[in-house]
Protein backbone atom coordinates (compact mmCIF):
# COMPACT_ATOMS: atom_id res chain seq x y z
CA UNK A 1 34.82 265.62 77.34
CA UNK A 2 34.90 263.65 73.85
CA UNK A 3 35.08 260.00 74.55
CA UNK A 4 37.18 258.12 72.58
CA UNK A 5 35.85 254.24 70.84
CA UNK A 6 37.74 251.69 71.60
CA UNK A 7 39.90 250.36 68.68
CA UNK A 8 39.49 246.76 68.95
CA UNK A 9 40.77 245.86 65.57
CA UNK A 10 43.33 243.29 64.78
CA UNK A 11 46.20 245.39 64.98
CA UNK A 12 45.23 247.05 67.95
CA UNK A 13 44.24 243.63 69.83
CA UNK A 14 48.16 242.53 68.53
CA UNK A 15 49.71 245.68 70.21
CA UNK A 16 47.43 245.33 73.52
CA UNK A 17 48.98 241.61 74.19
CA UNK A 18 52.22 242.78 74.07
CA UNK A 19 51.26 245.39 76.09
CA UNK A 20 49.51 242.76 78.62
CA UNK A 21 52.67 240.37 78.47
CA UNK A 22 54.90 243.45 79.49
CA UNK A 23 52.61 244.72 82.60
CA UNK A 24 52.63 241.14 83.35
CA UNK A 25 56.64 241.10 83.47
CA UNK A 26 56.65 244.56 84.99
CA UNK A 27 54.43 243.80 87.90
CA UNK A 28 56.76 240.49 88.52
CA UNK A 29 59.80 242.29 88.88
CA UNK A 30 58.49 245.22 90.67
CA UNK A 31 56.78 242.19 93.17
CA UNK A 32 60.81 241.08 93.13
CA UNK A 33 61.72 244.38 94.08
CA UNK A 34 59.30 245.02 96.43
CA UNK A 35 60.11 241.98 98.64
CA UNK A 36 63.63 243.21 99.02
CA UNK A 37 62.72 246.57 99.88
CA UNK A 38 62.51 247.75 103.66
CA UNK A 39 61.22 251.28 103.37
CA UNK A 40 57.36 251.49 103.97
CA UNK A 41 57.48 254.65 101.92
CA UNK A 42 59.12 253.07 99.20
CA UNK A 43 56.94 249.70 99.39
CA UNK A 44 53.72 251.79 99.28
CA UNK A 45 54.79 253.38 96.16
CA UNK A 46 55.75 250.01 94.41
CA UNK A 47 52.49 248.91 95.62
CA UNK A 48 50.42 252.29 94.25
CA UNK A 49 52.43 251.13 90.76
CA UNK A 50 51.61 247.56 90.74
CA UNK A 51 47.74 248.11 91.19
CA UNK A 52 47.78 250.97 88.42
CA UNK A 53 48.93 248.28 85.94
CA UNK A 54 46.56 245.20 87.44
CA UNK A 55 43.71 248.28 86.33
CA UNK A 56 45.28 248.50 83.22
CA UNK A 57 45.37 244.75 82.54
CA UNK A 58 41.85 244.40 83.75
CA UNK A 59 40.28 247.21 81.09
CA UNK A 60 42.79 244.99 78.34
CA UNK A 61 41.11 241.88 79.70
CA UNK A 62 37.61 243.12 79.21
CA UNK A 63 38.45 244.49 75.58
CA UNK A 64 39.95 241.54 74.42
CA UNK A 65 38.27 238.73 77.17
CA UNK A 66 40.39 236.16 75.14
CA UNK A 67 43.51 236.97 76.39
CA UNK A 68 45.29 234.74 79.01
CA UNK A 69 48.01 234.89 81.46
CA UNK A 70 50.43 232.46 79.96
């Protein structure tokens, strides 16, 4: 398996923050969602989607450590 480097140009580091700022948003309103929601299958699945994107934001984080959650 070929493993990509990471492309941690200026550009790139541009495109991962707004990337970041829109898991951020995502995770919020899925959190929303999830506190209405009464199904424990549907609740698990929300959950399943928020920690996918908190692994995401972590391997942005430790690209691009200066990044904050503003």
């Amino acid at each position: 398996m070929d493993v990509k480097d990471e492309d941690r140009s200026e550009e790139s580091r541009k495109n991962h923050i707004k990337y970041y700022e829109s898991l951020t948003k995502t995770i919020s309103d899925i959190r929303d969602e999830e506190k209405l929601e009464t199904n424990p299958v549907i609740k698990n699945h929300l959950e399943k989607r928020i920690e996918a994107m908190e692994k995401d934001k972590l391997r942005i984080k430790e690209m691009f450590p200066d990044i904050t959650d503003d």
